[in-house]
Structures are given as structure tokens and as C-alpha cells.
PDB file of N, CA and C in Angstrom:
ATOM      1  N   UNK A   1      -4.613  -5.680 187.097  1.00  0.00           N
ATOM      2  CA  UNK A   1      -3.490  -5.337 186.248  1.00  0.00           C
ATOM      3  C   UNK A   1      -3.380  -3.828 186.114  1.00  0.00           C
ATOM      4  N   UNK A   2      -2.442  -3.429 185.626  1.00  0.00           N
ATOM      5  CA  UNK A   2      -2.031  -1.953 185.547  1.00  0.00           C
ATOM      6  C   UNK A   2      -1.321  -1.400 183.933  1.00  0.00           C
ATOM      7  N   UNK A   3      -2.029  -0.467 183.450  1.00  0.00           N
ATOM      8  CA  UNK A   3      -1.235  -0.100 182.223  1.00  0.00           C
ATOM      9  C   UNK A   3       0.713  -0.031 182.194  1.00  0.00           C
ATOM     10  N   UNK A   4       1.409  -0.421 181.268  1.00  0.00           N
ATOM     11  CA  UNK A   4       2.990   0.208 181.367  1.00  0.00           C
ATOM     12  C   UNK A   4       2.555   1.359 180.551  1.00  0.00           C
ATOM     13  N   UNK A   5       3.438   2.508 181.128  1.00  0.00           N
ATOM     14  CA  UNK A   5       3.836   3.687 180.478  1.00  0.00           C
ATOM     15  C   UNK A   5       5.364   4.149 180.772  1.00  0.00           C
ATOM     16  N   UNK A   6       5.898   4.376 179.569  1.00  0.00           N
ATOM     17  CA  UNK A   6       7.306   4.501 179.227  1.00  0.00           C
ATOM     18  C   UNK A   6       6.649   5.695 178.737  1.00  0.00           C
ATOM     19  N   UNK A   7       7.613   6.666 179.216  1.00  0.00           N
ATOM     20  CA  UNK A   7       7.916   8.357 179.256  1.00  0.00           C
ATOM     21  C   UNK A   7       8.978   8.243 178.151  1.00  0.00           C
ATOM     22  N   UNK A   8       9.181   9.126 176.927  1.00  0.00           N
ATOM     23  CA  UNK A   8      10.525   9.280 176.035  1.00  0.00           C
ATOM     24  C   UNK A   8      10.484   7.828 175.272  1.00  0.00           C
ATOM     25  N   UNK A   9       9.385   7.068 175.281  1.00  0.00           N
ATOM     26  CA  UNK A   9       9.997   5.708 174.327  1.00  0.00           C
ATOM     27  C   UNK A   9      10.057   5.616 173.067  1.00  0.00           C
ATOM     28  N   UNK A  10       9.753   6.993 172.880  1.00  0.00           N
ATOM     29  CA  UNK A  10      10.090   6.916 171.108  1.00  0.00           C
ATOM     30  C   UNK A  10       9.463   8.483 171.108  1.00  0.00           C
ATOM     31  N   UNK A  11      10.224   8.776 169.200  1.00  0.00           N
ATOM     32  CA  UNK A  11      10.536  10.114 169.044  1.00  0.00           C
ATOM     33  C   UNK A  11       9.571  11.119 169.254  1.00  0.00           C
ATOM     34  N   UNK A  12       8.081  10.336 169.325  1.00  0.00           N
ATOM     35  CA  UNK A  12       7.011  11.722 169.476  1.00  0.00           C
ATOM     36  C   UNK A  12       6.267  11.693 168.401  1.00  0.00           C
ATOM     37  N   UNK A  13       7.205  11.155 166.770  1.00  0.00           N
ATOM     38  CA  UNK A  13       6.278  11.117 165.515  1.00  0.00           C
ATOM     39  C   UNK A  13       5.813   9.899 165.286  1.00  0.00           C
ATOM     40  N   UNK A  14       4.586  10.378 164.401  1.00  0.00           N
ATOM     41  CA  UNK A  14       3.984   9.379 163.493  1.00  0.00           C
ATOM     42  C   UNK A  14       4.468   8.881 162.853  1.00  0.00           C
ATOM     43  N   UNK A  15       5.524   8.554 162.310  1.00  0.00           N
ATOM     44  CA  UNK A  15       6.051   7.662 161.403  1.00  0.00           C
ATOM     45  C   UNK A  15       6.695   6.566 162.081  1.00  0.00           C
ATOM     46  N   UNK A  16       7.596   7.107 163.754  1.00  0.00           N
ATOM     47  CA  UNK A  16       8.392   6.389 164.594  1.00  0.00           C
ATOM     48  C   UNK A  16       7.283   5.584 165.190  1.00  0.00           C
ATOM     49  N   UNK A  17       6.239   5.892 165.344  1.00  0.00           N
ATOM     50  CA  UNK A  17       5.091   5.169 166.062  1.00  0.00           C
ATOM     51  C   UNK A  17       4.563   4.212 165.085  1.00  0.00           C
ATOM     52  N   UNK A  18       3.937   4.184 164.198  1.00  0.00           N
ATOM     53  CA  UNK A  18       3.829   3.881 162.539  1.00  0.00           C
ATOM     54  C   UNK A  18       4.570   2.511 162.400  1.00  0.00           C
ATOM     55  N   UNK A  19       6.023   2.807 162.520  1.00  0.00           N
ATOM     56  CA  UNK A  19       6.796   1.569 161.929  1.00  0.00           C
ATOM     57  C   UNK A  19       7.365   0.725 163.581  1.00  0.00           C
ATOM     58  N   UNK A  20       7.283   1.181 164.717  1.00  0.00           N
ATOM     59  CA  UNK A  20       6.804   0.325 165.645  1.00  0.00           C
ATOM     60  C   UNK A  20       6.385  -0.480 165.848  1.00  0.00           C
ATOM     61  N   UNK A  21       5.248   0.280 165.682  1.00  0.00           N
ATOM     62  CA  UNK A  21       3.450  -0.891 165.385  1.00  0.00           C
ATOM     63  C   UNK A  21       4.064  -1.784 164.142  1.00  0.00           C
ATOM     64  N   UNK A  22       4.411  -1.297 162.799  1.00  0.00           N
ATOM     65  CA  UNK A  22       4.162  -2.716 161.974  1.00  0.00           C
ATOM     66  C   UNK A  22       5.539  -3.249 162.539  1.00  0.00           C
ATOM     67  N   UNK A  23       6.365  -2.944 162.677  1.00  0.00           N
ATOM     68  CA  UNK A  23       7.333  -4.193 163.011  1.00  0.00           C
ATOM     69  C   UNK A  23       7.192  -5.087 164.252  1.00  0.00           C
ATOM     70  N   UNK A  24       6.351  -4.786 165.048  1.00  0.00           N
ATOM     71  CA  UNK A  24       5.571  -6.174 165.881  1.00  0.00           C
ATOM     72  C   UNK A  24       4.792  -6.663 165.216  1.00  0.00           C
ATOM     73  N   UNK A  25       4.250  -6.535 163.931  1.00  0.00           N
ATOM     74  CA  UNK A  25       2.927  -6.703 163.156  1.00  0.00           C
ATOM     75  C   UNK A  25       1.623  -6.692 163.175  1.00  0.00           C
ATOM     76  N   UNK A  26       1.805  -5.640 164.553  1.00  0.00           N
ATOM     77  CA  UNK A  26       0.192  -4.825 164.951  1.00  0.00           C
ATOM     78  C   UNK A  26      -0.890  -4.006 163.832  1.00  0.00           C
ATOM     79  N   UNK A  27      -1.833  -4.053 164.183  1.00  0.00           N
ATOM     80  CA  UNK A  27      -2.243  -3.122 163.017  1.00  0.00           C
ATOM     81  C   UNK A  27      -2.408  -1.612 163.840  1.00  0.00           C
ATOM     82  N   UNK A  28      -2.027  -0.658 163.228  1.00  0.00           N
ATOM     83  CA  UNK A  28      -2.004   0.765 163.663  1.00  0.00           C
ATOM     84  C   UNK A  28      -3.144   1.762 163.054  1.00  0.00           C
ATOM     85  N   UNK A  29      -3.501   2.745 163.847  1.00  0.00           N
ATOM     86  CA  UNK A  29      -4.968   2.960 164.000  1.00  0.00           C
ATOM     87  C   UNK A  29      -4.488   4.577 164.152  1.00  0.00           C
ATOM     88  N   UNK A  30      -4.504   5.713 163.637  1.00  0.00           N
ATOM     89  CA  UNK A  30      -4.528   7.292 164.126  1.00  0.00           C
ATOM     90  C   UNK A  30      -5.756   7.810 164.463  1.00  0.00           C
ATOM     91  N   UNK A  31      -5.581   8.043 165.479  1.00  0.00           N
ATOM     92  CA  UNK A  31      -6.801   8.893 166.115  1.00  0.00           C
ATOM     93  C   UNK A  31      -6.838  10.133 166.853  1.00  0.00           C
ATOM     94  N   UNK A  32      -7.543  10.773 166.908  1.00  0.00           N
ATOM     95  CA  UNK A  32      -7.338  12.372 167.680  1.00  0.00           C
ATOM     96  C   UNK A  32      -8.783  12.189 168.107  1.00  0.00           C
ATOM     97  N   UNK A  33      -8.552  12.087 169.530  1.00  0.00           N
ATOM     98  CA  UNK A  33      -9.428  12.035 170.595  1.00  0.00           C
ATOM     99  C   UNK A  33      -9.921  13.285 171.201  1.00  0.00           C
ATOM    100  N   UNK A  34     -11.013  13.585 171.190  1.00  0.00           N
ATOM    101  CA  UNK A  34     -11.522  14.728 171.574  1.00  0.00           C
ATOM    102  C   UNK A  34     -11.971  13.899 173.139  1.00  0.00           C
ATOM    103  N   UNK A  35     -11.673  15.940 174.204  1.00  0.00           N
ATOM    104  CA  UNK A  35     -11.550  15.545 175.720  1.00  0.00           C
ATOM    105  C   UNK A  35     -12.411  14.776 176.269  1.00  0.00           C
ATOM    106  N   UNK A  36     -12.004  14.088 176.757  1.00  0.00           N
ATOM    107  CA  UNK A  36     -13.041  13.197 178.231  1.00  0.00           C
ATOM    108  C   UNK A  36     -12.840  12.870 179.335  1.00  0.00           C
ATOM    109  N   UNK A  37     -13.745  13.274 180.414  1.00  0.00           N
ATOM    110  CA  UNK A  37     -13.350  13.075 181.829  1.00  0.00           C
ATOM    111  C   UNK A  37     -14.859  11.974 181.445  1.00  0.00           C
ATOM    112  N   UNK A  38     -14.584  10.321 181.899  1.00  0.00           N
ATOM    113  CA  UNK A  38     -15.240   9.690 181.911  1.00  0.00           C
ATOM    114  C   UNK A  38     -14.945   8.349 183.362  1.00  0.00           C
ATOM    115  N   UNK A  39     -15.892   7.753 183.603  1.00  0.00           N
ATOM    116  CA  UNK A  39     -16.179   6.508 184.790  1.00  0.00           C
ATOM    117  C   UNK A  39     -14.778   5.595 184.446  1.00  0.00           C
ATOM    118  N   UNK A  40     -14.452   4.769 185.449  1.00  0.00           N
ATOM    119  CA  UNK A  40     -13.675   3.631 185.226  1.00  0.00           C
ATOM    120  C   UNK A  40     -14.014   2.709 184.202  1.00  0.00           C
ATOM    121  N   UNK A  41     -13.352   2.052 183.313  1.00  0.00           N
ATOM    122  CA  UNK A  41     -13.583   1.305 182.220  1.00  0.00           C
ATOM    123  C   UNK A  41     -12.658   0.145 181.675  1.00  0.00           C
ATOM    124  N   UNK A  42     -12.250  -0.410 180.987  1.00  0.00           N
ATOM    125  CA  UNK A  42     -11.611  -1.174 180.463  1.00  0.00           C
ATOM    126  C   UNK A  42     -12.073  -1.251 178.918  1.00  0.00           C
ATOM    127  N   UNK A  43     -10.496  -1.515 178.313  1.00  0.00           N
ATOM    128  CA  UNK A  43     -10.886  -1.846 177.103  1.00  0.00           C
ATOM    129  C   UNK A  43     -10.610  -3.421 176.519  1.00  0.00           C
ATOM    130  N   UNK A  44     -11.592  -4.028 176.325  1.00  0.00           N
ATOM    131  CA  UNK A  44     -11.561  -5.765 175.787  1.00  0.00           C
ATOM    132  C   UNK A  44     -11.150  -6.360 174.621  1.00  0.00           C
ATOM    133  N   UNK A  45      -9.559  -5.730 174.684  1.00  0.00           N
ATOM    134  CA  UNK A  45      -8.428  -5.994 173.641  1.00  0.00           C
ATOM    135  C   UNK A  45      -7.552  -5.615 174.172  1.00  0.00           C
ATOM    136  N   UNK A  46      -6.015  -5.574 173.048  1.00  0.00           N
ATOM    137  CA  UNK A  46      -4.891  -5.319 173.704  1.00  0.00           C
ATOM    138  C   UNK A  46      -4.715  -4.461 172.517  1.00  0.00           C
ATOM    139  N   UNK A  47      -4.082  -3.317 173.369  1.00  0.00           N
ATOM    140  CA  UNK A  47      -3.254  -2.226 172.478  1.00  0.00           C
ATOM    141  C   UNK A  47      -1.938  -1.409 173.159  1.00  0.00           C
ATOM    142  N   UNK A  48      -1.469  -0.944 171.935  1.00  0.00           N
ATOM    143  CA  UNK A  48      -0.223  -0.041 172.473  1.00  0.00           C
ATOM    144  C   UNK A  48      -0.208   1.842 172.198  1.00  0.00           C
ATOM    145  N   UNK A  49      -0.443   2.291 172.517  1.00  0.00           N
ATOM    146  CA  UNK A  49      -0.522   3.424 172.436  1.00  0.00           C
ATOM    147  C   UNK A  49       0.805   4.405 172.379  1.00  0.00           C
ATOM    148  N   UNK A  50       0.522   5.093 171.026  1.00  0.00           N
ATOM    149  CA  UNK A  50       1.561   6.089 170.972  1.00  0.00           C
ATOM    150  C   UNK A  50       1.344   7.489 171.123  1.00  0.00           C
ATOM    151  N   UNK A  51       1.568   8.541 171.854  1.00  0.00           N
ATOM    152  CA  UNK A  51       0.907   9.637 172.046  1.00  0.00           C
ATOM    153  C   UNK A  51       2.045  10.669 171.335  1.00  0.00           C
ATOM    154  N   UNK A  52       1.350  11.278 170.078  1.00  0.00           N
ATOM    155  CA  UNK A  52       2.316  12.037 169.397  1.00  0.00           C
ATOM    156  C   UNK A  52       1.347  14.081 169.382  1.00  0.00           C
ATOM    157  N   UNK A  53       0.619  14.058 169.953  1.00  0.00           N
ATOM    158  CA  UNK A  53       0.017  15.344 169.772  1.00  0.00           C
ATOM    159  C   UNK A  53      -0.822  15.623 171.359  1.00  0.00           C
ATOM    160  N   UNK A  54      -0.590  16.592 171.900  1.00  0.00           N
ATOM    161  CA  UNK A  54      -1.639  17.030 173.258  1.00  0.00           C
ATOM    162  C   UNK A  54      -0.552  15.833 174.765  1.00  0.00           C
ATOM    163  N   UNK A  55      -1.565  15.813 175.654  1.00  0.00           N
ATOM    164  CA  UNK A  55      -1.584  15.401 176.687  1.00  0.00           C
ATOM    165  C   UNK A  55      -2.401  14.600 176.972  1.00  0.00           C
ATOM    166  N   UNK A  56      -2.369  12.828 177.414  1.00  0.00           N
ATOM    167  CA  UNK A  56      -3.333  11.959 177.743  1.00  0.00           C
ATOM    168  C   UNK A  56      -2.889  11.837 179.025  1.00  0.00           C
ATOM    169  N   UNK A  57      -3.865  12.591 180.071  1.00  0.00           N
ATOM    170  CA  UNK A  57      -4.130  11.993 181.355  1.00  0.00           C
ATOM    171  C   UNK A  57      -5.203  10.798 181.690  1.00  0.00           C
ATOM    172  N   UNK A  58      -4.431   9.788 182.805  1.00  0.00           N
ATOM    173  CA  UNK A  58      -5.538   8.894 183.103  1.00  0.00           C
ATOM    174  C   UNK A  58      -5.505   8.442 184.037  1.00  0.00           C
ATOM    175  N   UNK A  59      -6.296   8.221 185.100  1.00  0.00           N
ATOM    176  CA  UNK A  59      -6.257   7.438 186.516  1.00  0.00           C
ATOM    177  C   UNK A  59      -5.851   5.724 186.593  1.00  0.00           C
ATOM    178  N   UNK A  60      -5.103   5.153 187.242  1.00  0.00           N
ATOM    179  CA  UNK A  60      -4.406   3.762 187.207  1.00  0.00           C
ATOM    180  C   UNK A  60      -5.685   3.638 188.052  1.00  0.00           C
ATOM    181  N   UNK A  61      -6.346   2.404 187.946  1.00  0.00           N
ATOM    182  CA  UNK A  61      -7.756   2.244 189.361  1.00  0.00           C
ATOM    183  C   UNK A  61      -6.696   1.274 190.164  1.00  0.00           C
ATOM    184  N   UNK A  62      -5.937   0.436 189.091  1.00  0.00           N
ATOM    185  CA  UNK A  62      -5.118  -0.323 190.041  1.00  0.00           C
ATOM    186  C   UNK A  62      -4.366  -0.260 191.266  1.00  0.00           C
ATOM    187  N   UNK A  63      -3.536   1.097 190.829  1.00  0.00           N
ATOM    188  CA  UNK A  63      -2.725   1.825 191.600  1.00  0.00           C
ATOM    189  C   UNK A  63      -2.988   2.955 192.293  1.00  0.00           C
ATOM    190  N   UNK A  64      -3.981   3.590 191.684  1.00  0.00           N
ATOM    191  CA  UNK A  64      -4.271   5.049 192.699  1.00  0.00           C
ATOM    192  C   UNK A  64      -3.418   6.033 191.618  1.00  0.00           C
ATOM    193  N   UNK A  65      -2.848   5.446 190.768  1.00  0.00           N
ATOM    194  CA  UNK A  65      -2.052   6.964 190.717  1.00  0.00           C
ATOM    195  C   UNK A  65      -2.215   7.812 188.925  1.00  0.00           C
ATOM    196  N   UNK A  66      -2.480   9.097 189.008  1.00  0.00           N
ATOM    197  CA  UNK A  66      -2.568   9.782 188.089  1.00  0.00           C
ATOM    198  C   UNK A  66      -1.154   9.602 187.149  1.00  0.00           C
ATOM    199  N   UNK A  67      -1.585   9.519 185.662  1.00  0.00           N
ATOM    200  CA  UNK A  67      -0.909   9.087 184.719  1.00  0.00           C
ATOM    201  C   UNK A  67      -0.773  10.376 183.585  1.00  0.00           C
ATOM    202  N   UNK A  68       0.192  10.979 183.803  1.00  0.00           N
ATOM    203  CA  UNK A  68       0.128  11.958 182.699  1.00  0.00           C
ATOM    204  C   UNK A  68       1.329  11.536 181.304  1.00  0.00           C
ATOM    205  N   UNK A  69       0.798  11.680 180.118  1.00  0.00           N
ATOM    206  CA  UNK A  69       1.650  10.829 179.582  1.00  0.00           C
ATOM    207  C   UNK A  69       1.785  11.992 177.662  1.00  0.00           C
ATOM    208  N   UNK A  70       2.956  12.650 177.733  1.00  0.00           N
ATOM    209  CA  UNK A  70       3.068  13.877 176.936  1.00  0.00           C
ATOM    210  C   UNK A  70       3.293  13.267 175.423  1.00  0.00           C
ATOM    211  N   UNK A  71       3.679  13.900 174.631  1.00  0.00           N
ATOM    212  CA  UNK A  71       4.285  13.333 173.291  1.00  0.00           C
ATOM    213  C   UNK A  71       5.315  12.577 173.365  1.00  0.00           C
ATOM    214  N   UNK A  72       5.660  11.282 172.831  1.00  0.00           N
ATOM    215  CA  UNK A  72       6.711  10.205 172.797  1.00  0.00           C
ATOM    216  C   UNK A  72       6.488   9.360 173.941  1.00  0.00           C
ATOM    217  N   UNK A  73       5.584   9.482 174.282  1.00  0.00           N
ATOM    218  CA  UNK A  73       4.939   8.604 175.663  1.00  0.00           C
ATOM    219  C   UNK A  73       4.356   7.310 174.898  1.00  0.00           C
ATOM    220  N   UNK A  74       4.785   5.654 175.095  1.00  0.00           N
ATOM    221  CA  UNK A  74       3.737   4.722 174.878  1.00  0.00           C
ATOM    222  C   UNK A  74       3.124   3.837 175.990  1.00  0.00           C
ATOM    223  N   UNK A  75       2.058   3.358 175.810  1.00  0.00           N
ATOM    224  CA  UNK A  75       1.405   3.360 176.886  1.00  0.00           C
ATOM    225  C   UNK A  75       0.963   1.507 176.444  1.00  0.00           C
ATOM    226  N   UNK A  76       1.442   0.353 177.224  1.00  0.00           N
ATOM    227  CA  UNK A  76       1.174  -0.467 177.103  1.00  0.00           C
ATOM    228  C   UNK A  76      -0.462  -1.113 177.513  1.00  0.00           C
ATOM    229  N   UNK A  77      -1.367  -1.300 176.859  1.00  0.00           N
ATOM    230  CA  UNK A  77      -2.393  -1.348 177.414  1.00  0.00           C
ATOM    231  C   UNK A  77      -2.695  -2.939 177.149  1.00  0.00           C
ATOM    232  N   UNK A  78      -2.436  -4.165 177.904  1.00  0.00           N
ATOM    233  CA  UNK A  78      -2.330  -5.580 177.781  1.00  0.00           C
ATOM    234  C   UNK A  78      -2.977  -6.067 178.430  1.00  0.00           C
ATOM    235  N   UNK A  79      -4.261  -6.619 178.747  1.00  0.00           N
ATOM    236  CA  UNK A  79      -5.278  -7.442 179.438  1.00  0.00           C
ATOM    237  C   UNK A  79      -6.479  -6.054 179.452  1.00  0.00           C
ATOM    238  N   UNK A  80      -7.601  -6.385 180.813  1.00  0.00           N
ATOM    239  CA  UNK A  80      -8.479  -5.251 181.403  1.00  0.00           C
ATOM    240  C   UNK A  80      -7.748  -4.609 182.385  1.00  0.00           C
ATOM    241  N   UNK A  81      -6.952  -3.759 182.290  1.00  0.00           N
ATOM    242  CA  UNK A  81      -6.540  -2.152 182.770  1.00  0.00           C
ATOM    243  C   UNK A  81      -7.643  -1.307 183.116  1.00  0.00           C
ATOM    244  N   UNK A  82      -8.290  -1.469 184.453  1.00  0.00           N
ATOM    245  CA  UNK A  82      -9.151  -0.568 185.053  1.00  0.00           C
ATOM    246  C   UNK A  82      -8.684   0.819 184.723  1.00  0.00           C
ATOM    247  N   UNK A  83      -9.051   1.741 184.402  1.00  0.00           N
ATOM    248  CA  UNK A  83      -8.648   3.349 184.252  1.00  0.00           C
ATOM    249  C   UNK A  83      -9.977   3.855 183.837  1.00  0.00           C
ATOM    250  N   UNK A  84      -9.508   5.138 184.439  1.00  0.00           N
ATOM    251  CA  UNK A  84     -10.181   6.563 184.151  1.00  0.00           C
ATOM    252  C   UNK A  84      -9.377   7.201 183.447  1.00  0.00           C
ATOM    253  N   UNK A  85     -10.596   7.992 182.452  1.00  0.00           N
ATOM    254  CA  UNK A  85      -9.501   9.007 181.751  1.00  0.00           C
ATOM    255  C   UNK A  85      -9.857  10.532 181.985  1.00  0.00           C
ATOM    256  N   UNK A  86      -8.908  11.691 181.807  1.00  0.00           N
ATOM    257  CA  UNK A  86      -9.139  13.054 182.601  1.00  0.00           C
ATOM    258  C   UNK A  86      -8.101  13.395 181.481  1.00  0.00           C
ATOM    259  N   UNK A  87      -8.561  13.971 180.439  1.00  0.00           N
ATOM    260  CA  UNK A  87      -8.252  15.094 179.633  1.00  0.00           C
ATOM    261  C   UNK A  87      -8.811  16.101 178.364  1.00  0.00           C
ATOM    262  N   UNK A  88      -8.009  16.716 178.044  1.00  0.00           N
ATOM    263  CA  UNK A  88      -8.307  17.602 177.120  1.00  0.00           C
ATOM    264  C   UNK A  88      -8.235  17.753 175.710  1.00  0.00           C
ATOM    265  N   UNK A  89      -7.907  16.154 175.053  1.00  0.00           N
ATOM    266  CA  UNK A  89      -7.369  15.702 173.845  1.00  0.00           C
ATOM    267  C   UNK A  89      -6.244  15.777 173.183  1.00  0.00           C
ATOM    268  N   UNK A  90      -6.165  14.563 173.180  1.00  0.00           N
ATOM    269  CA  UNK A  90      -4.960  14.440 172.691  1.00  0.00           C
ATOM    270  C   UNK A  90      -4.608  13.188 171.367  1.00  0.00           C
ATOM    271  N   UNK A  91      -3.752  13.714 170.591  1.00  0.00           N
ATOM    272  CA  UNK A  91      -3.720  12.452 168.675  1.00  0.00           C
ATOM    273  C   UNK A  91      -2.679  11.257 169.728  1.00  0.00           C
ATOM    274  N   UNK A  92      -3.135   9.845 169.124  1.00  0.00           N
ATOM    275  CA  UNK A  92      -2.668   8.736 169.261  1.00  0.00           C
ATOM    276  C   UNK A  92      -2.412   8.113 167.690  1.00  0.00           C
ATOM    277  N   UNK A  93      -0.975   7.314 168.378  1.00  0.00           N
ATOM    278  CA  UNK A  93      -1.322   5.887 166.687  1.00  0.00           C
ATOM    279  C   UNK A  93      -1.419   5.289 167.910  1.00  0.00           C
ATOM    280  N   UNK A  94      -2.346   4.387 167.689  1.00  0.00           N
ATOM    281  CA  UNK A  94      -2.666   2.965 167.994  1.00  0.00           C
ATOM    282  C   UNK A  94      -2.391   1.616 167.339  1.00  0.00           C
ATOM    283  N   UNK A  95      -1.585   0.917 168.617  1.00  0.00           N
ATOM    284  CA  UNK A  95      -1.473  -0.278 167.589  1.00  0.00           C
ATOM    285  C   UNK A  95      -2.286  -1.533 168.170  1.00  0.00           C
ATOM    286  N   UNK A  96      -2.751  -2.326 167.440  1.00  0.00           N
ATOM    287  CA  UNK A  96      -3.879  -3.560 168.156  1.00  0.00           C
ATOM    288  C   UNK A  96      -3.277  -4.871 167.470  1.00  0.00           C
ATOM    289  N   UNK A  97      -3.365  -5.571 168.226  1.00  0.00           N
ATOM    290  CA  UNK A  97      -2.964  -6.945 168.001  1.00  0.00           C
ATOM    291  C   UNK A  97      -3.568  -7.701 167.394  1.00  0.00           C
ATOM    292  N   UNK A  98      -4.859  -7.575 167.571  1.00  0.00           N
ATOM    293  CA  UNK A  98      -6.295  -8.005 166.518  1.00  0.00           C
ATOM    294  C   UNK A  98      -6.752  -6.550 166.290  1.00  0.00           C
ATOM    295  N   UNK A  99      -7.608  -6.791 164.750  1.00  0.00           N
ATOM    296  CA  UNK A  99      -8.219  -5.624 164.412  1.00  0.00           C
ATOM    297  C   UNK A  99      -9.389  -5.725 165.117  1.00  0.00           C
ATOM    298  N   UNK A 100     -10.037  -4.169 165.897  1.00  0.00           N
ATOM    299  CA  UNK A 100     -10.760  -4.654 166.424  1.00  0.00           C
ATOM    300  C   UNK A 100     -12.247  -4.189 165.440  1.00  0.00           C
ATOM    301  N   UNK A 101     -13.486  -4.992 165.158  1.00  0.00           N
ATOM    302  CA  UNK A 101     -14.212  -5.136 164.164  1.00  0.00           C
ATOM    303  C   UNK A 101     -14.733  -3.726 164.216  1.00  0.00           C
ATOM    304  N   UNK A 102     -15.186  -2.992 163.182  1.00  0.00           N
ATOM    305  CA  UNK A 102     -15.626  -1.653 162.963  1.00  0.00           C
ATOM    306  C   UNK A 102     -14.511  -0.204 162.929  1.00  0.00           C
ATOM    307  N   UNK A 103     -13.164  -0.788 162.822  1.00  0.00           N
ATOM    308  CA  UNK A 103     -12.207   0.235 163.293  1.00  0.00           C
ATOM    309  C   UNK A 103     -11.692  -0.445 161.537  1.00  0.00           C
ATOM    310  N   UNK A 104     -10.769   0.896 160.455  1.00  0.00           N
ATOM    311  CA  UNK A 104     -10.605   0.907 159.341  1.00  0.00           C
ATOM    312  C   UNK A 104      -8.652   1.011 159.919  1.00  0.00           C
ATOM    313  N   UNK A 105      -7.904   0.523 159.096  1.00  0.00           N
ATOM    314  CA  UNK A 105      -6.540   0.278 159.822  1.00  0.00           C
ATOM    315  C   UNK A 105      -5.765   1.818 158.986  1.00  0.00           C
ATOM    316  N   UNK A 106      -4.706   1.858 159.806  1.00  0.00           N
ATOM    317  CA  UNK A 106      -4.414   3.515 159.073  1.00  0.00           C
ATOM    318  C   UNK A 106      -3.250   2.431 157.699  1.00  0.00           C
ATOM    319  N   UNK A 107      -3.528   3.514 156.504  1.00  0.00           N
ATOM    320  CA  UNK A 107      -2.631   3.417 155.464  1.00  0.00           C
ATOM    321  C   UNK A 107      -1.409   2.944 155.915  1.00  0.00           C
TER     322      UNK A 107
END
């Protein structure tokens, strides 16, 4: 499988990302990720990613192809999505479909 990423799918802010997430009735998560160039991985849940601060680059393993994805970028992340990630940090809301256990849900 392969991540979706929609370029421009929303305004860039936290609030537009925010009320996204609850109106699918995800729970939404803010985070500011400090850089990582790390191995291929998967994550064992489903989330949607909103990128409102920096630049999230990431390698598709599926596809071969480098993923650069700026502010107002969301990034469908639905099954195990092989990827690498290659950047310099960048703030996300996150939204998860299940909470995933040890993660506190944003206000």
C-alpha cells in the first residue's frame, strides 16, 4: 500500500485541521516532531495527518518516490504504509481513528 497525500487540502491551520479531524470523529493529536532521517517502518494504526508548521519529507517504499509535503498538506496514512522519513521537523495535528494507548488527545 502507499500513503495519499493531497498538496493544498486544507488551509495550513490548526483549527482547519482540528475541526476536520473531529468532524470524521477522529481523535486529534498536536505534535512537533523533531528531525529524523530513520529505516523503513510502518505505523500499526490508521491516521491522517495534517502538516501545519516546517516540511515533512518521506520516502513511499511502495513507490520509490520522495514525498515532500509543506503546510496544508494531509497525508492519508490507512493500513502498513512502508516509508522512510528524511527531515528536519516539522508540527502535525494528527488525527487517529482509535486512540492509540499512551498518546493524551489534544483539547
Amino acid at each position: 500500500m502507499s500513503m495519499d497525500v493531497h498538496l493544498d487540502a486544507f488551509s495550513g491551520t490548526e483549527a482547519d485541521a482540528l475541526a476536520e479531524i473531529r468532524a470524521k470523529g477522529w481523535y486529534p493529536l498536536a505534535r512537533d516532531v523533531a528531525p529524523e532521517h530513520n529505516e523503513p517502518h510502518f505505523h500499526p494504526f490508521d491516521s491522517i495527518i495534517y502538516i501545519v508548521e516546517g516540511v515533512l519529507r518521506f520516502h513511499d517504499v511502495a513507490t520509490g518516490e520522495l514525498r515532500i509535503c509543506p503546510p496544508g498538506t494531509r497525508i492519508d496514512d490507512i493500513g502498513e504504509n512502508l516509508h522512510r522519513e528524511d527531515h528536519e521537523g516539522y508540527r502535525a495535528i494528527v488525527g487517529f481513528s482509535d486512540y492509540p494507548a499512551g498518546l493524551r488527545p489534544h483539547p
